[in-house]
N, C-alpha and C. Protein backbone atom coordinates (compact mmCIF):
# COMPACT_ATOMS: atom_id res chain seq x y z
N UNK A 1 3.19 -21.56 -1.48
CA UNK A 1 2.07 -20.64 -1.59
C UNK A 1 1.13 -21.17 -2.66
N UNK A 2 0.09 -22.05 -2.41
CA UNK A 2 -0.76 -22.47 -3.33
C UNK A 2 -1.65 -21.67 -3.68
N UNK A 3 -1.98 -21.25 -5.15
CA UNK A 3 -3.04 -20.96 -5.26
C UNK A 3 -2.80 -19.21 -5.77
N UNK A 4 -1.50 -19.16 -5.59
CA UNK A 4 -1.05 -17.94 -5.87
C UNK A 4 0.15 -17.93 -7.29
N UNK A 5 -0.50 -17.14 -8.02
CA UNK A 5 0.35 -16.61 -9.36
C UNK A 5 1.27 -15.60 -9.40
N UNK A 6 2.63 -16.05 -10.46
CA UNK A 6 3.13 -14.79 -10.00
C UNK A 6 2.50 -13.14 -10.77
N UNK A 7 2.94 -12.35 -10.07
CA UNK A 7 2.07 -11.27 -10.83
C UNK A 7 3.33 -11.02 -12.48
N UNK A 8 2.30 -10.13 -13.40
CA UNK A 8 3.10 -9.65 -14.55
C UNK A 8 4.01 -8.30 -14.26
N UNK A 9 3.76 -7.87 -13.19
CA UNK A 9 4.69 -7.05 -12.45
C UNK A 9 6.10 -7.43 -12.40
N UNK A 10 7.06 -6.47 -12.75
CA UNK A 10 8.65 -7.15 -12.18
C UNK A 10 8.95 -6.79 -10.95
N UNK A 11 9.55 -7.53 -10.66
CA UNK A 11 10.45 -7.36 -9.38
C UNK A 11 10.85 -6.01 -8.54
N UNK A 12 11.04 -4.97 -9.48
CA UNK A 12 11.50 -3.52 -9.48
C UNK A 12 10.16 -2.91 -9.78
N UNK A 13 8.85 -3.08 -9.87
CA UNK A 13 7.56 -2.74 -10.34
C UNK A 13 7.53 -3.00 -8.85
N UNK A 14 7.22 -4.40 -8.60
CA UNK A 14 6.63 -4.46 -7.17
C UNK A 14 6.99 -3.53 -5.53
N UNK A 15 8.46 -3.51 -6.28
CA UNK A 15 9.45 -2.83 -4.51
C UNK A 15 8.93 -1.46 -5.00
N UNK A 16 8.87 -1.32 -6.14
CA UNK A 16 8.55 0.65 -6.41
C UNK A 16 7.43 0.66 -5.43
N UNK A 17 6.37 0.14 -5.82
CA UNK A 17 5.28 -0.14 -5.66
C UNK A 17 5.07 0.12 -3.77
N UNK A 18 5.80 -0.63 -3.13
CA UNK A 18 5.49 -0.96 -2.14
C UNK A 18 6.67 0.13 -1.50
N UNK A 19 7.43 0.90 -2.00
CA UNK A 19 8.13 1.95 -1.26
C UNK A 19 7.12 3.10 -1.65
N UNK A 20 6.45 3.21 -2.72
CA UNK A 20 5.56 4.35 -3.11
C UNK A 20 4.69 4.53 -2.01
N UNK A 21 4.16 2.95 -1.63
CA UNK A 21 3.18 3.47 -0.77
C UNK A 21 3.42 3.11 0.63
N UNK A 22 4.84 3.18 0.69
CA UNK A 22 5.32 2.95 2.11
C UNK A 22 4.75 1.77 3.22
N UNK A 23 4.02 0.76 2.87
CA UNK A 23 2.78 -0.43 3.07
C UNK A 23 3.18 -1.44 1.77
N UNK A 24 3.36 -2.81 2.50
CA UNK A 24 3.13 -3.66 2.49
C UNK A 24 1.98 -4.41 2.69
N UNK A 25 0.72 -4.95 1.68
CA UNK A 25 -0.29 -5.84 1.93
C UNK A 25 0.30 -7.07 1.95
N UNK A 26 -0.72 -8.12 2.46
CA UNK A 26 -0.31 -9.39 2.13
C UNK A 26 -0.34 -9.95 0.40
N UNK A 27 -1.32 -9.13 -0.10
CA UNK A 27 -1.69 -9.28 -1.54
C UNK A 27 0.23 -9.05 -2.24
N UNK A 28 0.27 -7.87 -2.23
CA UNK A 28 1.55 -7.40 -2.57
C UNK A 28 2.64 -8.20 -2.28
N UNK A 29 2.99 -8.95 -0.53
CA UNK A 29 3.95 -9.91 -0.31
C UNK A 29 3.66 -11.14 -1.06
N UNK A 30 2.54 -11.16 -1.34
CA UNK A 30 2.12 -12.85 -1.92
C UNK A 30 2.84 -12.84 -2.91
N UNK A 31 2.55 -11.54 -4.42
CA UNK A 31 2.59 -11.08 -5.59
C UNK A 31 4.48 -10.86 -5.68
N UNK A 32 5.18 -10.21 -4.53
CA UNK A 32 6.38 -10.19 -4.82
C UNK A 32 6.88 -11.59 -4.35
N UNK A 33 6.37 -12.66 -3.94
CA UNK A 33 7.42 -13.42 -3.24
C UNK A 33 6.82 -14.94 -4.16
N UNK A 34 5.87 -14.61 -4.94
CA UNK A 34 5.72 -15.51 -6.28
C UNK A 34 6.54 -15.35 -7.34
N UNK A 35 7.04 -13.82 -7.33
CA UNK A 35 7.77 -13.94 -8.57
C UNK A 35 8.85 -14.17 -8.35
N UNK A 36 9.62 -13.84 -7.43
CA UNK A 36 10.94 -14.72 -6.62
C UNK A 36 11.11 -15.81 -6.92
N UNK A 37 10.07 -16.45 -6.50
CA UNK A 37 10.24 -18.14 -6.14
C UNK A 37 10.16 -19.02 -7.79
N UNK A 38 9.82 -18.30 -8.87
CA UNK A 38 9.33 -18.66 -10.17
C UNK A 38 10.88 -18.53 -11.20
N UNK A 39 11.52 -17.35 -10.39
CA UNK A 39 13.20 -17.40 -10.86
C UNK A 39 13.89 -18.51 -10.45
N UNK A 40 14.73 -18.78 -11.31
CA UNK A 40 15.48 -19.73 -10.80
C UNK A 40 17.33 -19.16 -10.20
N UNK A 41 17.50 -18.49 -10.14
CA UNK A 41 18.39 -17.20 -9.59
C UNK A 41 18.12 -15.46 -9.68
N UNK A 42 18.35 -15.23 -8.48
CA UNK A 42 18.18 -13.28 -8.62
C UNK A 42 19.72 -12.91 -9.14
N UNK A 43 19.25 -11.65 -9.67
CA UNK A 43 20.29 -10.93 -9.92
C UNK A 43 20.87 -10.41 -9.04
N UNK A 44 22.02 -9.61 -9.12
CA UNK A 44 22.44 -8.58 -7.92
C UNK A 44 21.02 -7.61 -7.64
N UNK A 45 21.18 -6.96 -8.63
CA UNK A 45 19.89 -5.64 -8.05
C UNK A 45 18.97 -6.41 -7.19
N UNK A 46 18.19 -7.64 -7.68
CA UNK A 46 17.08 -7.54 -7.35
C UNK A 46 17.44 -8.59 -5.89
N UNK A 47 18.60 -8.98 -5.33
CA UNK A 47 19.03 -9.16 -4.23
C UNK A 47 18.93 -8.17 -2.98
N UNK A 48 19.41 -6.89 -3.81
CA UNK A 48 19.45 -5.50 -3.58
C UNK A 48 18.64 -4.84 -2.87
N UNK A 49 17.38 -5.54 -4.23
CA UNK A 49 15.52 -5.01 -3.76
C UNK A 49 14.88 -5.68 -2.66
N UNK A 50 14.97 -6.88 -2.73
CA UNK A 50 14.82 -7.54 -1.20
C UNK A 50 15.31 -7.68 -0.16
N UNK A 51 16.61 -7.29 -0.13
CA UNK A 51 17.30 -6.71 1.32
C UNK A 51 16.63 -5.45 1.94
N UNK A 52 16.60 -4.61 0.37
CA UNK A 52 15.77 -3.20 0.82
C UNK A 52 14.88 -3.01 1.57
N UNK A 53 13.68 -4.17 0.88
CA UNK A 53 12.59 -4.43 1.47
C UNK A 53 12.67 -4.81 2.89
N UNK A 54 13.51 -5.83 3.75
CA UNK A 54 13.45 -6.94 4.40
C UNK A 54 13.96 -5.21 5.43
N UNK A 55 15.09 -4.67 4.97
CA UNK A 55 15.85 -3.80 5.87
C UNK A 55 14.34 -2.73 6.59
N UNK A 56 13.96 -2.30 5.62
CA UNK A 56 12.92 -1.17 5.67
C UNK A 56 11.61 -1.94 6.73
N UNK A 57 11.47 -3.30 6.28
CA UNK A 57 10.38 -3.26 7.59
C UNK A 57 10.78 -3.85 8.69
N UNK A 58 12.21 -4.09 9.00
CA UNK A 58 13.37 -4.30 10.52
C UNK A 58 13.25 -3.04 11.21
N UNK A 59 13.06 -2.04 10.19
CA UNK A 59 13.30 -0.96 10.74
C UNK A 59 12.15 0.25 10.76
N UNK A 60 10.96 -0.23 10.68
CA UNK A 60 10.03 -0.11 10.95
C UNK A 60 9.28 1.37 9.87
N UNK A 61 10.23 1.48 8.95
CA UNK A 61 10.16 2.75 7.51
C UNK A 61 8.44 1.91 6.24
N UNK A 62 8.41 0.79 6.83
CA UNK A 62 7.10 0.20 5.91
C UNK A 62 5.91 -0.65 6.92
N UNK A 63 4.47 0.01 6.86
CA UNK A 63 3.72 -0.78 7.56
C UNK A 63 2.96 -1.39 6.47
N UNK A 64 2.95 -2.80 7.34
CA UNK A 64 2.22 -4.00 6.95
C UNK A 64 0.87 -3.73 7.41
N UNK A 65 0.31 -4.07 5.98
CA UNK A 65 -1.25 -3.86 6.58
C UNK A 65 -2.30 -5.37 6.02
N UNK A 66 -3.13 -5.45 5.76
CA UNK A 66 -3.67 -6.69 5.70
C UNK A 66 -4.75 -6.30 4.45
């Protein structure tokens, strides 16, 4: 993802974030999946938080919007 920073948001900031408002932007996927990639291992929880995530829009509980 060039060109993209990770946000000062944590990990648990961002999923709040994006269960609060039940929507996923691309801004927001960019912003959570920079700060991922900037760790060099997740924790349990935040394994946790991205299953959450990944589960919730399989199952159609979060729309992606643009």
């Amino acid at each position: 993802m060039i060109g993209i920073t990770p946000s000062h948001k944590s990990i648990d900031d961002i999923v709040n974030e994006i269960f609060r408002l039940r929507s996923i932007s691309r801004r927001t996927q960019q912003m959570l999946m920079a700060s991922l990639l900037e760790k060099r291992e997740l924790n349990k929880q935040e394994e946790m938080q991205v299953k959450r995530v990944v589960d919730a829009l399989h199952r159609g509980l979060l729309r992606v919007i643009d």
